[in-house]
Protein backbone atom coordinates (compact mmCIF):
# COMPACT_ATOMS: atom_id res chain seq x y z
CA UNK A 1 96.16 149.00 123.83
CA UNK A 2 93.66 149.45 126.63
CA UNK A 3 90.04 149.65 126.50
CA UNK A 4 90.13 153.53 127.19
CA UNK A 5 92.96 154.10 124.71
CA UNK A 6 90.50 152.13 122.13
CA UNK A 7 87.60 154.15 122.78
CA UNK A 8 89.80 157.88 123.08
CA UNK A 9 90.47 156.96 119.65
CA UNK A 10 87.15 155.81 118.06
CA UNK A 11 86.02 159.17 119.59
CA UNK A 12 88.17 160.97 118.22
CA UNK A 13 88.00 159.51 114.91
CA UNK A 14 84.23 159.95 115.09
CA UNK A 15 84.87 163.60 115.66
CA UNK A 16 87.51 163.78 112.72
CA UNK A 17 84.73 162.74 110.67
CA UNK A 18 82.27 164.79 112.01
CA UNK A 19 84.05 168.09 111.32
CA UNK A 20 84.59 167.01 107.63
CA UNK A 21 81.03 166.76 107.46
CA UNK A 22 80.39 170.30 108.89
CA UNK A 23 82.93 172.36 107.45
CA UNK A 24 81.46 172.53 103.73
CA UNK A 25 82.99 175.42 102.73
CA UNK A 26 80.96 177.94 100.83
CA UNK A 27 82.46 179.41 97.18
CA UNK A 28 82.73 182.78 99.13
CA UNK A 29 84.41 181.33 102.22
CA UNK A 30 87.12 179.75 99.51
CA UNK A 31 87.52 183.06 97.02
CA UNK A 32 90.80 184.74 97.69
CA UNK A 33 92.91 183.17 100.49
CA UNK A 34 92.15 182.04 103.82
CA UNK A 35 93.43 179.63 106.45
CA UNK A 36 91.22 177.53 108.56
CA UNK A 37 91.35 175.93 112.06
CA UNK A 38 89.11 173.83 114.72
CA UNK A 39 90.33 174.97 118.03
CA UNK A 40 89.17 171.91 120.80
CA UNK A 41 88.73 171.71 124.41
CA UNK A 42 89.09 168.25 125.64
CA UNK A 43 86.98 169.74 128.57
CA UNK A 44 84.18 171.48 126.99
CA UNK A 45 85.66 175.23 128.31
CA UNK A 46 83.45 176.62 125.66
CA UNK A 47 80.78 176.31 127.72
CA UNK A 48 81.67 179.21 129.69
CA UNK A 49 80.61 182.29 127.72
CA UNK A 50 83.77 184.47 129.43
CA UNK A 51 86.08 181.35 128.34
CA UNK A 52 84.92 181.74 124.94
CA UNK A 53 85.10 185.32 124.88
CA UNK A 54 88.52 185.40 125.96
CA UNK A 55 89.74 182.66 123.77
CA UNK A 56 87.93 185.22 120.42
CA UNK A 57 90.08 187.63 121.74
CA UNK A 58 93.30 185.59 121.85
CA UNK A 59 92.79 184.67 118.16
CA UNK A 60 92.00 187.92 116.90
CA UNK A 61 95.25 189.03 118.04
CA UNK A 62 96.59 186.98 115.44
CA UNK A 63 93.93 187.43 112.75
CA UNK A 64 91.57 184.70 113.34
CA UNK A 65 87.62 185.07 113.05
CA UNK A 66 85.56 183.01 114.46
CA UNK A 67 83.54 181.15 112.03
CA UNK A 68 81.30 179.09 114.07
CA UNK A 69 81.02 177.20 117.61
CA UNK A 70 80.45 173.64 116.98
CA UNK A 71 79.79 172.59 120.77
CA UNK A 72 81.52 173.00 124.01
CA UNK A 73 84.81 171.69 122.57
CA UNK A 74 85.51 173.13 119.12
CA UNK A 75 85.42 176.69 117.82
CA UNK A 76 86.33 176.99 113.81
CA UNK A 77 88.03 180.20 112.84
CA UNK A 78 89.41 181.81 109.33
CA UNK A 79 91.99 184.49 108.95
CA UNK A 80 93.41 185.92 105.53
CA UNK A 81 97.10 184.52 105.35
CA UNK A 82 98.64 188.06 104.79
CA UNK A 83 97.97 187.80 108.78
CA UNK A 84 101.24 185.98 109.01
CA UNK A 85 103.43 188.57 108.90
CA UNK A 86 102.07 189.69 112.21
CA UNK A 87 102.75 186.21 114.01
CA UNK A 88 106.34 187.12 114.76
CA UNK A 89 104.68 189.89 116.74
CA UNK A 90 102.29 188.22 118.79
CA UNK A 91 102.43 188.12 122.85
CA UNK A 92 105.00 185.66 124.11
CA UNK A 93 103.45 181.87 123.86
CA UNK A 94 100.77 182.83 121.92
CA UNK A 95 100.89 180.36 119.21
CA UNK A 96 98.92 181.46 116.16
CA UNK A 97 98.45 178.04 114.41
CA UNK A 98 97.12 176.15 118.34
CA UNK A 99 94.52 173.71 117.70
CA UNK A 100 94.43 173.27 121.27
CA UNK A 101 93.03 174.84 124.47
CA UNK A 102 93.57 173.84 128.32
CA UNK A 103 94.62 169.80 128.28
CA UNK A 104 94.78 167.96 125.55
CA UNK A 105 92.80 164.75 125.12
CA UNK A 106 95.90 162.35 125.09
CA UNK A 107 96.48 163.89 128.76
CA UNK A 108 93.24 164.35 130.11
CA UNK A 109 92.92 160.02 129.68
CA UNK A 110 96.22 159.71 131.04
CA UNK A 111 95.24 161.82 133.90
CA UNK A 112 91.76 159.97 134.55
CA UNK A 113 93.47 156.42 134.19
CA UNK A 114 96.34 157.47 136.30
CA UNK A 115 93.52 158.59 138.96
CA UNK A 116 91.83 155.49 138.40
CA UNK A 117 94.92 153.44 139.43
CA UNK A 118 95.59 155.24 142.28
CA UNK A 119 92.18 154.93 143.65
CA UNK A 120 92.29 151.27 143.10
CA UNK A 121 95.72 150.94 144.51
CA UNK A 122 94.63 152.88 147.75
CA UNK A 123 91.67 151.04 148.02
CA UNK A 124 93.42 147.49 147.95
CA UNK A 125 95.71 149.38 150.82
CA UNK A 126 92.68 150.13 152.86
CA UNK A 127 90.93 146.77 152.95
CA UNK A 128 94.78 144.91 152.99
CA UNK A 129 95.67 147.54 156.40
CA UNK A 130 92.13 147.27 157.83
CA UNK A 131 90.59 144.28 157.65
């Protein structure tokens, strides 16, 4: 395991942890039925007001509320499950159970390592061709 790998994943259990922590349901949030789900941006696209607007709107196409905005990279949202039976009508790739939006976190660090690498390996190239 690498050093990044190591700390993607005390992050991200840190964030599991977290979320337990703030979604204390209340008794009227857990009479009758409902489904719950953190939506995350590994790149904090919540920030953008018109991101989050148009990630509500996705949602609600499939029933989903938003609940609350934790911070720039998770949204919680509710729907009743007799929204189901809509699913099978929802636009094409739409996926009404996503917990995901944009990159994920596993291939965001892949990208920035991968970057890293190259940028190493093309520096070593400079100094080896130029000097």
């Amino acid at each position: 395991m690498t050093g990044a790998h190591i700390a993607a994943h005390i992050r991200a259990e840190k964030k599991r942890k977290e979320e337990e922590m703030m979604t204390a349901y209340r008794s009227d949030d857990l009479s009758g039925d409902w489904e719950f789900k953190i939506l995350r941006s590994a790149t904090g696209a919540f920030r953008n007001p018109a991101v989050q607007a148009q990630v509500e709107a996705e949602e609600a196409l499939a029933g989903w509320t938003l609940l609350e905005k934790f911070d720039n990279e998770r949204l919680r949202f509710k729907r009743p499950p007799g929204a189901r039976r809509r699913d099978e009508m929802l636009p094409r790739g739409l996926d009404p159970y996503r917990t995901s939006y944009g990159i994920n976190e596993g291939a965001l660090a892949f990208w920035i390592v991968a970057a890293i690498l190259l940028a190493g390996a093309l520096a070593g190239w400079v100094v080896q061709t130029f000097f």
